[in-house]
Protein backbone atom coordinates (compact mmCIF):
# COMPACT_ATOMS: atom_id res chain seq x y z
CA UNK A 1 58.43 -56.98 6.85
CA UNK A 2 61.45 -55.46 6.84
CA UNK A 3 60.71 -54.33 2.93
CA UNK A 4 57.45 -52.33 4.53
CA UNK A 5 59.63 -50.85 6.94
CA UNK A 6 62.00 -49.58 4.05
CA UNK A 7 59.62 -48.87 1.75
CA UNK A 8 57.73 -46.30 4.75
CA UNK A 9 60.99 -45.26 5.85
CA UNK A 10 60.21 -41.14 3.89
CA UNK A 11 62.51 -39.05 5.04
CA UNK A 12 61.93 -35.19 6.42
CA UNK A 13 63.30 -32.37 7.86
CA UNK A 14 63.60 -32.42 12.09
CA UNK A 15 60.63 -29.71 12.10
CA UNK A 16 61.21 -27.58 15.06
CA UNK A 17 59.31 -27.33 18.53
CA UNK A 18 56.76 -24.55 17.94
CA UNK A 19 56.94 -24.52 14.29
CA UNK A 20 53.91 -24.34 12.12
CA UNK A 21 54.46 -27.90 11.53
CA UNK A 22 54.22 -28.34 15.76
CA UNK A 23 51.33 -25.41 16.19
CA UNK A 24 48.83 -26.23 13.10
CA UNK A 25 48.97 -30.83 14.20
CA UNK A 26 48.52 -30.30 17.63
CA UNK A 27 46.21 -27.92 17.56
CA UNK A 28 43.92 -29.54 14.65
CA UNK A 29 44.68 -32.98 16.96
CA UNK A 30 43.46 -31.16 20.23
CA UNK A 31 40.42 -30.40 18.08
CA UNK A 32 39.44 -33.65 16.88
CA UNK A 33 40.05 -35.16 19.89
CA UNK A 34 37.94 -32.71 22.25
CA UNK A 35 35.56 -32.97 19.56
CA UNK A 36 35.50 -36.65 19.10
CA UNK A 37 35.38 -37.12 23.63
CA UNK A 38 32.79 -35.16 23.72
CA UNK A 39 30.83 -37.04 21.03
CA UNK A 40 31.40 -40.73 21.80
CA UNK A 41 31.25 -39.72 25.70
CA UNK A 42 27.37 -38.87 25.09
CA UNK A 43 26.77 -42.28 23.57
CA UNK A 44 28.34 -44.23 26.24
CA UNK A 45 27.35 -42.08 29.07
CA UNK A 46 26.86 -43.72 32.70
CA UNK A 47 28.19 -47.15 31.02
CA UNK A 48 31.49 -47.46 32.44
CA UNK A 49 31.47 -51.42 30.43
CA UNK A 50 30.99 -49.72 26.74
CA UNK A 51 33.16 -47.34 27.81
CA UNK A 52 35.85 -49.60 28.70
CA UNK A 53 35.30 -51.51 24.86
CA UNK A 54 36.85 -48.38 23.22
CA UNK A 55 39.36 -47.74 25.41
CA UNK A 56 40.27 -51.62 24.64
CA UNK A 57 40.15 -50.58 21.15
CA UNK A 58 42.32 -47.74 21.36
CA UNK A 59 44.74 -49.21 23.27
CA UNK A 60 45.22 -52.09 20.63
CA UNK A 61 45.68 -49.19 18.41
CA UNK A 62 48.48 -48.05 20.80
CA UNK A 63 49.94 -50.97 20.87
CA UNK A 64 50.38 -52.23 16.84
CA UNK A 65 51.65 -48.63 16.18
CA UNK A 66 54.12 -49.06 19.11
CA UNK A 67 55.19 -52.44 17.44
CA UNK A 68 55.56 -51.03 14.30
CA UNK A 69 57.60 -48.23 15.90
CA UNK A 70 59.99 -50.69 17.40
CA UNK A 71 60.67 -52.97 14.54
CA UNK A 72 61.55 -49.16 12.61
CA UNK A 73 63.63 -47.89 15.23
CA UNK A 74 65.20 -51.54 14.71
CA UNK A 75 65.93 -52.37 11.52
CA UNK A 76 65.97 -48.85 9.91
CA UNK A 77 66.96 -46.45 12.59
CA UNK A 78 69.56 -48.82 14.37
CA UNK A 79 70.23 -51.06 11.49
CA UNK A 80 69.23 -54.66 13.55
CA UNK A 81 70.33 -53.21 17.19
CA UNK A 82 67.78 -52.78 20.12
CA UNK A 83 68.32 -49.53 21.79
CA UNK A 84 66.89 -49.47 25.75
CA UNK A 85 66.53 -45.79 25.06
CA UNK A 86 63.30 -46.50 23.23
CA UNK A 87 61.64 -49.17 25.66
CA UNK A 88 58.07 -48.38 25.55
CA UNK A 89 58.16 -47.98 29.30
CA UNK A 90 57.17 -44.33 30.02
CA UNK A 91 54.56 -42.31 31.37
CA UNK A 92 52.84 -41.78 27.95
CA UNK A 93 53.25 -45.25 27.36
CA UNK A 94 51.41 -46.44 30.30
CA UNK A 95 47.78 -45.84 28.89
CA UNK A 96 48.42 -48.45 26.24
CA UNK A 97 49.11 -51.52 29.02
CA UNK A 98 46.25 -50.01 31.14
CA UNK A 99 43.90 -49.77 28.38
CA UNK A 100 45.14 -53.66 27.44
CA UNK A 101 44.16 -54.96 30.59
CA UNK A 102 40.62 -53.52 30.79
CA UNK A 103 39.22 -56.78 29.77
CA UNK A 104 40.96 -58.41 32.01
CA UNK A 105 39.91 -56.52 35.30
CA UNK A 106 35.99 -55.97 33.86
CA UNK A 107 35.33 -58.40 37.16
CA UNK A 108 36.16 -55.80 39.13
CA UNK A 109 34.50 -52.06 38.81
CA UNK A 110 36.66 -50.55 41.81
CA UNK A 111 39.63 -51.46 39.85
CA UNK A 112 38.13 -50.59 36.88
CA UNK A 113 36.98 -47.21 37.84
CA UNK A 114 41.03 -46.59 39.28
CA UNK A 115 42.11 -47.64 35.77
CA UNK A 116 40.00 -45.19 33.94
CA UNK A 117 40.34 -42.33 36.77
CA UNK A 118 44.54 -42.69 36.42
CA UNK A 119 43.77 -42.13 32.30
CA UNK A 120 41.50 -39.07 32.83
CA UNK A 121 44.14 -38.00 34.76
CA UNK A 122 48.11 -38.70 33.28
CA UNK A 123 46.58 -39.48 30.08
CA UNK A 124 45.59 -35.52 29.68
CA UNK A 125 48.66 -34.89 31.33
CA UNK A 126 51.14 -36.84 28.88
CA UNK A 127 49.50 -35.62 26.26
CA UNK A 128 49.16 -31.98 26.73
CA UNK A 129 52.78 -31.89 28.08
CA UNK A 130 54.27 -33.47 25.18
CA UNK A 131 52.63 -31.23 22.84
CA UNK A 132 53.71 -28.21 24.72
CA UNK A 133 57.45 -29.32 24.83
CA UNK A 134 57.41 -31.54 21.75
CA UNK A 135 61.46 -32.39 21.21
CA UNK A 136 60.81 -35.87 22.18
CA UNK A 137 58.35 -36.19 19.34
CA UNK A 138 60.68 -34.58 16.37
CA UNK A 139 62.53 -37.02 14.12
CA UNK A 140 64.08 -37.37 10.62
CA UNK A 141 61.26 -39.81 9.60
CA UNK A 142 57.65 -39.02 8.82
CA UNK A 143 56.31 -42.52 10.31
CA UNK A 144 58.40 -41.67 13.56
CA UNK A 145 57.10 -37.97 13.96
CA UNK A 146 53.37 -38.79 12.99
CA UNK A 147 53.46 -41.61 15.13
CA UNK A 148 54.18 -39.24 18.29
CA UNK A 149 52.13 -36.65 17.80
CA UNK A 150 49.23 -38.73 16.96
CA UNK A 151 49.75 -41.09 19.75
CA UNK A 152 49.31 -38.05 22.22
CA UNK A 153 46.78 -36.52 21.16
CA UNK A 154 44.96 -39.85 21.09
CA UNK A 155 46.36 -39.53 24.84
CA UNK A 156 44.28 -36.87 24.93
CA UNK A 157 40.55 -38.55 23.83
CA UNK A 158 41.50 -41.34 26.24
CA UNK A 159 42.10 -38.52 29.18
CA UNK A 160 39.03 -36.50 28.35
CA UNK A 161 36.88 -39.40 27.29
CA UNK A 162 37.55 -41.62 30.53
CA UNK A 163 36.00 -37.86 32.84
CA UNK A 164 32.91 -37.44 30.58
CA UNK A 165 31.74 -40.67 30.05
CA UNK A 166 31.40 -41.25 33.52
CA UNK A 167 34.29 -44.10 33.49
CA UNK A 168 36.42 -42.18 36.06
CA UNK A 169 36.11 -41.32 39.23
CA UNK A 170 35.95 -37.62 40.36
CA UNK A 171 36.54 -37.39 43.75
CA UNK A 172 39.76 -36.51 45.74
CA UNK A 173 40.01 -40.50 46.96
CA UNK A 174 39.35 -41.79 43.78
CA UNK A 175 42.42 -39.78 42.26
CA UNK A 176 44.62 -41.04 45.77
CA UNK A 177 44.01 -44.29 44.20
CA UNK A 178 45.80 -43.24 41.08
CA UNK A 179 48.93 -42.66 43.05
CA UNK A 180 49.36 -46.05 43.62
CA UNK A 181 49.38 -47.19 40.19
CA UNK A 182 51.35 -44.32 39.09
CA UNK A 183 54.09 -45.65 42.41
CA UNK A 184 53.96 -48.94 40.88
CA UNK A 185 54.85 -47.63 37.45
CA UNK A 186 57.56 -45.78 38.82
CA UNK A 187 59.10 -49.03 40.71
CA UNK A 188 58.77 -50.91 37.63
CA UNK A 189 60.46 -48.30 35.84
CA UNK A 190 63.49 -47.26 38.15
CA UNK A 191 63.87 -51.69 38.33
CA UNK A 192 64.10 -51.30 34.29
CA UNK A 193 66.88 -48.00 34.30
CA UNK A 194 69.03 -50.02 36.82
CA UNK A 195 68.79 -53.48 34.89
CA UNK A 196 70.20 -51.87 31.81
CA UNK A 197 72.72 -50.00 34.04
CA UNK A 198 71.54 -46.90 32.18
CA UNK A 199 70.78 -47.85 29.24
CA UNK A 200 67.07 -46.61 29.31
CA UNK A 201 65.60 -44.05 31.04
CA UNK A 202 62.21 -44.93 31.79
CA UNK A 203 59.79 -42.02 33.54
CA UNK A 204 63.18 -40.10 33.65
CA UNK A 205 63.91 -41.63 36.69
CA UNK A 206 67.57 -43.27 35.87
CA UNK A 207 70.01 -43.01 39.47
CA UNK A 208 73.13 -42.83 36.59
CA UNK A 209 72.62 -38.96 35.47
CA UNK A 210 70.72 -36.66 35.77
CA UNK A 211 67.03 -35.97 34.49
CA UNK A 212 67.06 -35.47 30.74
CA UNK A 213 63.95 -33.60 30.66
CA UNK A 214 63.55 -29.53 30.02
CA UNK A 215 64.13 -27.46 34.17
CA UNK A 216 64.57 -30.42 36.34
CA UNK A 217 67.62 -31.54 34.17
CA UNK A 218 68.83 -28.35 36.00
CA UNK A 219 67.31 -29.02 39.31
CA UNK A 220 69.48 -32.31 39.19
CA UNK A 221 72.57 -30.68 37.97
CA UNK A 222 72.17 -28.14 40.58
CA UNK A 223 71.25 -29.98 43.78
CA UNK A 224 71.98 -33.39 42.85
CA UNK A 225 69.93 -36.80 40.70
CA UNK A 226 68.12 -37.53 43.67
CA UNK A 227 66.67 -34.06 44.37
CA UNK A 228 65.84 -33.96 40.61
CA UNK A 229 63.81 -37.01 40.59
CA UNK A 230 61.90 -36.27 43.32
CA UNK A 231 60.77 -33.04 42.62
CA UNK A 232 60.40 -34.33 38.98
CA UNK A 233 57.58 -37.10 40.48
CA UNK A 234 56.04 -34.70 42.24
CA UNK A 235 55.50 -32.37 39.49
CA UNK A 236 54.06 -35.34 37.65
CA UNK A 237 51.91 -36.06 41.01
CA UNK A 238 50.44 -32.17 41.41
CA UNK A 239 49.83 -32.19 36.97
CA UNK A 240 47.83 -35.02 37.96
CA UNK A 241 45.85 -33.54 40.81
CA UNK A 242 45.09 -30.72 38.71
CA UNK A 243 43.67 -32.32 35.18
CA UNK A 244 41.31 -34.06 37.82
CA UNK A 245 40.04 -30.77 39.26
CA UNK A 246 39.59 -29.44 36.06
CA UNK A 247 37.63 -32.61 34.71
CA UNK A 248 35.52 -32.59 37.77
CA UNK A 249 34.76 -29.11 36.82
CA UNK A 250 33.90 -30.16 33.39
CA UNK A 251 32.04 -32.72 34.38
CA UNK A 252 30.13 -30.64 35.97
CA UNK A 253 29.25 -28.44 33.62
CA UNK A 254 27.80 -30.12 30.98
């Protein structure tokens, strides 16, 4: 294995945020992926069941491309050390566990339906908002800086293709539910920063410095970590809030 890893491990030049490298792959990705929701969403229309099959199926994709990831960042970035930094433990990487467990919880269409409703919703959010401020996706390997990009804009199909296939729920309540996954993810993630003593930074959420992430990093400087985070979580709260409007618009539309 670790011959693969070498043998993909092509070298580039850290393109820069907003770069035609950055502009022309997210907006071709945006594209295919509008294009390719709005397709498949027709096909399994009102059939929340099929609809969960490809989600299951893209989240298996998520999830050997985040194993491949690792085992690079391991042996060729970090040269056999595990770095916390890169836990797959953030809010773009939730998608992939809740897309994993579909099987699991196709018992239960309430749960289900919260699942799919919390991807519409912080799927389109992660994705758009990593394309928009894309440092976090920018490295000195090809495999690395495809793998980002493409994993968010597939971010993106899961978002949009969860609101028009009629997997997600629409209504204000139904996105209330969403907030109590997306509280659980945050527990889980603040109990992972303050195991590794601040070693990872999971959600962006670590109580050892402040936020990391573009503004709030100077919220937190400003008026303290806690202040940072919590304004940080509710900005994440209020993006969510608003991709469901505008899907419920969508919806609506077509």
């Amino acid at each position: 294995m670790s011959q693969v890893l070498k043998k993909t491990a092509w070298p580039m030049s850290i393109p820069k945020p907003y770069s035609p490298f950055h502009i022309i792959f997210s907006l071709a990705g945006i594209f295919l992926a509008v294009l390719a929701a709005n397709h498949l969403a027709g096909k399994y229309k009102h059939n929340p069941s099929k609809a969960a099959s490809l989600m299951t199926v893209c989240g298996i994709i998520l999830a050997l491309s985040e194993i491949y990831k690792q085992l690079f960042l391991y042996v060729i970035v970090n040269q056999g050390h595990f770095d916390w930094w890169f836990f797959p433990f953030q809010l773009c990487s939730t998608p992939m566990y809740l897309c994993l467990s579909l099987p699991i919880i196709k018992k239960y269409p309430s749960l289900r339906q919260t699942v799919c409703t919390y991807l519409q919703d912080f799927c389109l959010l992660g994705g758009v908002m990593a394309l928009l401020e894309p440092s976090g996706l920018l490295y000195p390997y090809w495999v690395l800086t495809l793998h980002g990009f493409i994993w968010h804009i597939l971010l993106i199909f899961l978002g949009l293709f969860s609101g028009l296939s009629g997997a997600s729920g629409h209504r204000i309540r139904e996105y209330a539910k969403t907030l109590l996954l997306l509280g659980a993810f945050c527990l889980i993630a603040f109990g992972i920063n303050v195991a590794t003593k601040g070693q990872a930074d999971m959600f962006y959420i670590s109580p050892y410095y402040p936020i990391t992430q573009i503004f709030f990093n100077q919220i937190s400087v400003k008026f303290g970590i806690l202040a940072g985070i919590l304004v940080y979580l509710s900005s994440i709260c209020l993006g969510g809030l608003l991709f469901h409007m505008l899907m419920d618009f969508y919806g609506r539309k077509l």
